[in-house]
Protein backbone atom coordinates (compact mmCIF):
# COMPACT_ATOMS: atom_id res chain seq x y z
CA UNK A 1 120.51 92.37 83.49
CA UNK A 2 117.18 91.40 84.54
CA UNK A 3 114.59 94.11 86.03
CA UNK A 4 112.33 92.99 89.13
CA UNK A 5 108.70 94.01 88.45
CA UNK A 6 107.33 94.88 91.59
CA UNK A 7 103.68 95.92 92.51
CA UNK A 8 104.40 99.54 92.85
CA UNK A 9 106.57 99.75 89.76
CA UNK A 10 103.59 97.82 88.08
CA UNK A 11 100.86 100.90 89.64
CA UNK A 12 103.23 103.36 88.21
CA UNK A 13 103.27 101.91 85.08
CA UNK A 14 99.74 101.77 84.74
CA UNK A 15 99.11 104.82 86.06
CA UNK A 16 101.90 107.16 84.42
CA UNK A 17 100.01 105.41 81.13
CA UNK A 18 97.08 106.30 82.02
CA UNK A 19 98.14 110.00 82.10
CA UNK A 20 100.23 109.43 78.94
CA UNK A 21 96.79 108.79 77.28
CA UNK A 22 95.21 111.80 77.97
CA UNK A 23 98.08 114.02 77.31
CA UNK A 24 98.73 112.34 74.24
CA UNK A 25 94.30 113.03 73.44
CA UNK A 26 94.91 117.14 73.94
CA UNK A 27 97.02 116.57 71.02
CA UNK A 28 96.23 113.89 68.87
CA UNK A 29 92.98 113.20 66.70
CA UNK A 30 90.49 110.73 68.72
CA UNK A 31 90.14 108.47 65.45
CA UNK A 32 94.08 108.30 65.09
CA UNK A 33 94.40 107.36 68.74
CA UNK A 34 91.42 105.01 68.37
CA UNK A 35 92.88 102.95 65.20
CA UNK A 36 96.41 103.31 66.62
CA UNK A 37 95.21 101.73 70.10
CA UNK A 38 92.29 99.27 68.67
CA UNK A 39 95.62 97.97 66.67
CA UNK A 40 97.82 97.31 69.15
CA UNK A 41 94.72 96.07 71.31
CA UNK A 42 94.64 93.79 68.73
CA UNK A 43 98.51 92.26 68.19
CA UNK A 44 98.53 92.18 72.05
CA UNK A 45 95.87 90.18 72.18
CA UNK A 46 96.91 87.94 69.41
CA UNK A 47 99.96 87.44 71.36
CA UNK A 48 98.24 86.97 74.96
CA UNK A 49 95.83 84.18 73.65
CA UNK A 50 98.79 82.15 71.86
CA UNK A 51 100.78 82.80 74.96
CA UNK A 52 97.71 81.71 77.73
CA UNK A 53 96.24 79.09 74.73
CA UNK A 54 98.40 75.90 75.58
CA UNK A 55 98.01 76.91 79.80
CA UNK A 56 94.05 77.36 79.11
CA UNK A 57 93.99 73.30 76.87
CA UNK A 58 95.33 72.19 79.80
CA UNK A 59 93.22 73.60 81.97
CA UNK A 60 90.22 71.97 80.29
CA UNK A 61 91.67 68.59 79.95
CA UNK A 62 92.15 68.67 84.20
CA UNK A 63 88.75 70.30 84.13
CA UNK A 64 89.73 73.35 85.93
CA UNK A 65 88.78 72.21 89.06
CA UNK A 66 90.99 74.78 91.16
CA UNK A 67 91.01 78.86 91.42
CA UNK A 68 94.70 78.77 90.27
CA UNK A 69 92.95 76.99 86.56
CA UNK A 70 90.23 79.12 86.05
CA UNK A 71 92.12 82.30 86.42
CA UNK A 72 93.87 80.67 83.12
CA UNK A 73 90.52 80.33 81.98
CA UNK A 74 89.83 83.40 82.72
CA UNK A 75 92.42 84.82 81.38
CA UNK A 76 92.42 83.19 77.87
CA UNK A 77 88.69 83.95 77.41
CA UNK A 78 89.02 87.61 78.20
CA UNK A 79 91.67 87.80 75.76
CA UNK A 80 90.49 85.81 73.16
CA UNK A 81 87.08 87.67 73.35
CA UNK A 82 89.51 91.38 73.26
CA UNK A 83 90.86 89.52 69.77
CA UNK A 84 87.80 88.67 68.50
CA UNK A 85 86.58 92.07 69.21
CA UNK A 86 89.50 93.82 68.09
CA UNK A 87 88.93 92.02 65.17
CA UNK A 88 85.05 92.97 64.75
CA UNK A 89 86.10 96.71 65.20
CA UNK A 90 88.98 96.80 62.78
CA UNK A 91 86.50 94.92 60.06
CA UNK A 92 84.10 97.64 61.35
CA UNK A 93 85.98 100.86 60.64
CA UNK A 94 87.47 99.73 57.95
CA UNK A 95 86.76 101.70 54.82
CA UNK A 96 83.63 102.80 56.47
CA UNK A 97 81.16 100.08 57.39
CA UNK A 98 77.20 100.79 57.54
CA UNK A 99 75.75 102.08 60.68
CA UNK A 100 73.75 99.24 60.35
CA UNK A 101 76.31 97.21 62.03
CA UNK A 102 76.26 99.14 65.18
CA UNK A 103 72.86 97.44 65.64
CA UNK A 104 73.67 93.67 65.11
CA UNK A 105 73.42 91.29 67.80
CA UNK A 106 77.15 90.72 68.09
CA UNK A 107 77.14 94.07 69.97
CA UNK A 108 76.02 92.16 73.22
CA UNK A 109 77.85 89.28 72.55
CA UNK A 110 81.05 91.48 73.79
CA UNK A 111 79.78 92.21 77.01
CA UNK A 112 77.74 89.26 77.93
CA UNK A 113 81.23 86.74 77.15
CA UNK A 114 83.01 89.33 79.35
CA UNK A 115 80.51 88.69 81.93
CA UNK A 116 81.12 84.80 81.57
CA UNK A 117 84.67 85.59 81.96
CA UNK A 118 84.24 87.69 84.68
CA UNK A 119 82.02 85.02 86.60
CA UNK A 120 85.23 82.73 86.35
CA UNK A 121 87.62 85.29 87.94
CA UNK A 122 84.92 85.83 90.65
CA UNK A 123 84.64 82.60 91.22
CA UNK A 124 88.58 81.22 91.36
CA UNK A 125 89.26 82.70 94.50
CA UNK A 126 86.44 79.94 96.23
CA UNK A 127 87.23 77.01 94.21
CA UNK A 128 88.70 74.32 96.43
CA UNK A 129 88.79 70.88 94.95
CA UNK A 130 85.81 71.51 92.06
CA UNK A 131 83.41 73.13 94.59
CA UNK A 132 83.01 77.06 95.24
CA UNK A 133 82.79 78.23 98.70
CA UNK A 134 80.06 80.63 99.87
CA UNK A 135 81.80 83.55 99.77
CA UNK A 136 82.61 83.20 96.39
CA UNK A 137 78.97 82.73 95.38
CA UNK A 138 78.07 85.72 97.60
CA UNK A 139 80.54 87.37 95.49
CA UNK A 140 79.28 86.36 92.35
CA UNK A 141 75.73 87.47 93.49
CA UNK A 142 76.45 90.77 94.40
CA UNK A 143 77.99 91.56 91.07
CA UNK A 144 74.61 90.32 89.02
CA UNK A 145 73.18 92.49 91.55
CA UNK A 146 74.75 95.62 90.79
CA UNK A 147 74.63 94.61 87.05
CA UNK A 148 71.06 93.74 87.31
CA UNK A 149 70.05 97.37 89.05
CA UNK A 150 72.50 99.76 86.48
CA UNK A 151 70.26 98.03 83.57
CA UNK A 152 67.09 97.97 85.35
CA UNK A 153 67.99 102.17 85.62
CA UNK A 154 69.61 102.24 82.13
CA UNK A 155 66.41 100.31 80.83
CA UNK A 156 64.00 102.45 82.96
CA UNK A 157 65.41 105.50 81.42
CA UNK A 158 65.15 105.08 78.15
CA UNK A 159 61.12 103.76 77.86
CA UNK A 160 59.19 107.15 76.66
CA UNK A 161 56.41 107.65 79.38
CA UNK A 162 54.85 109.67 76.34
């Protein structure tokens, strides 16, 4: 018997997890839950890049010159950045690593790739042929914007007027 996954039953899924979570947090450690989840983070993503891998080669080799190929793009980068991550933060907490790690530069490598993949999901809705349509790049715009302000106010914050 196959089950139809439907939008709604989809939302309910992600929201009756999201509930689960927090439930689960009033009794459950916050490290446990964080090395449980950062674990299965990771074998999900393991499985979602060599799942999306051979779509995301082929991608590249038609150079991606449709929406419907960079959301594979998209997809496969996100992912593979989650594994790489995953991996970096199971490394980290391992046995203890030195606070000195917090502050290497791979710390805004994370974000800045999931800004690059985020720029291609933005953008696959406009691609038509290889170009992007203005709407798209009004899109993509608007999003550096927002970005842009939040660290222009995070950065503004934190220099000591002292």
């Amino acid at each position: 018997m196959v089950r139809a996954l439907t939008p709604n039953s989809a939302v309910a899924f992600a929201v009756f997890s999201f509930v689960l979570y927090w439930i689960a947090a009033l009794f459950v450690p916050a490290i446990i839950l964080r090395d449980v989840f950062n674990a299965l983070a990771f074998g999900i993503a393991v499985m979602i890049v060599l799942t999306w891998g051979p779509s995301a080669t082929r991608a590249v080799r038609q150079n991606a010159d449709s929406g419907e190929w960079q959301l594979i793009l998209a997809i496969f980068m996100v992912w593979f950045i989650v594994l790489c991550q995953r991996s970096y933060v199971v490394i980290y907490n391992w046995n203890g690593q030195p606070e000195s790690w917090a502050a290497l530069p791979i710390s805004g490598f994370w974000p800045y790739e999931y800004v690059i993949a985020g720029l291609l999901f933005l953008a696959a809705p406009g691609v038509k042929g290889g170009a992007i349509e203005n709407k798209a790049i009004w899109t993509i715009i608007a999003a550096v914007a927002i970005g842009s302000l939040i660290a222009g106010i995070v950065i503004g914050a934190s220099i000591s007027t002292v």
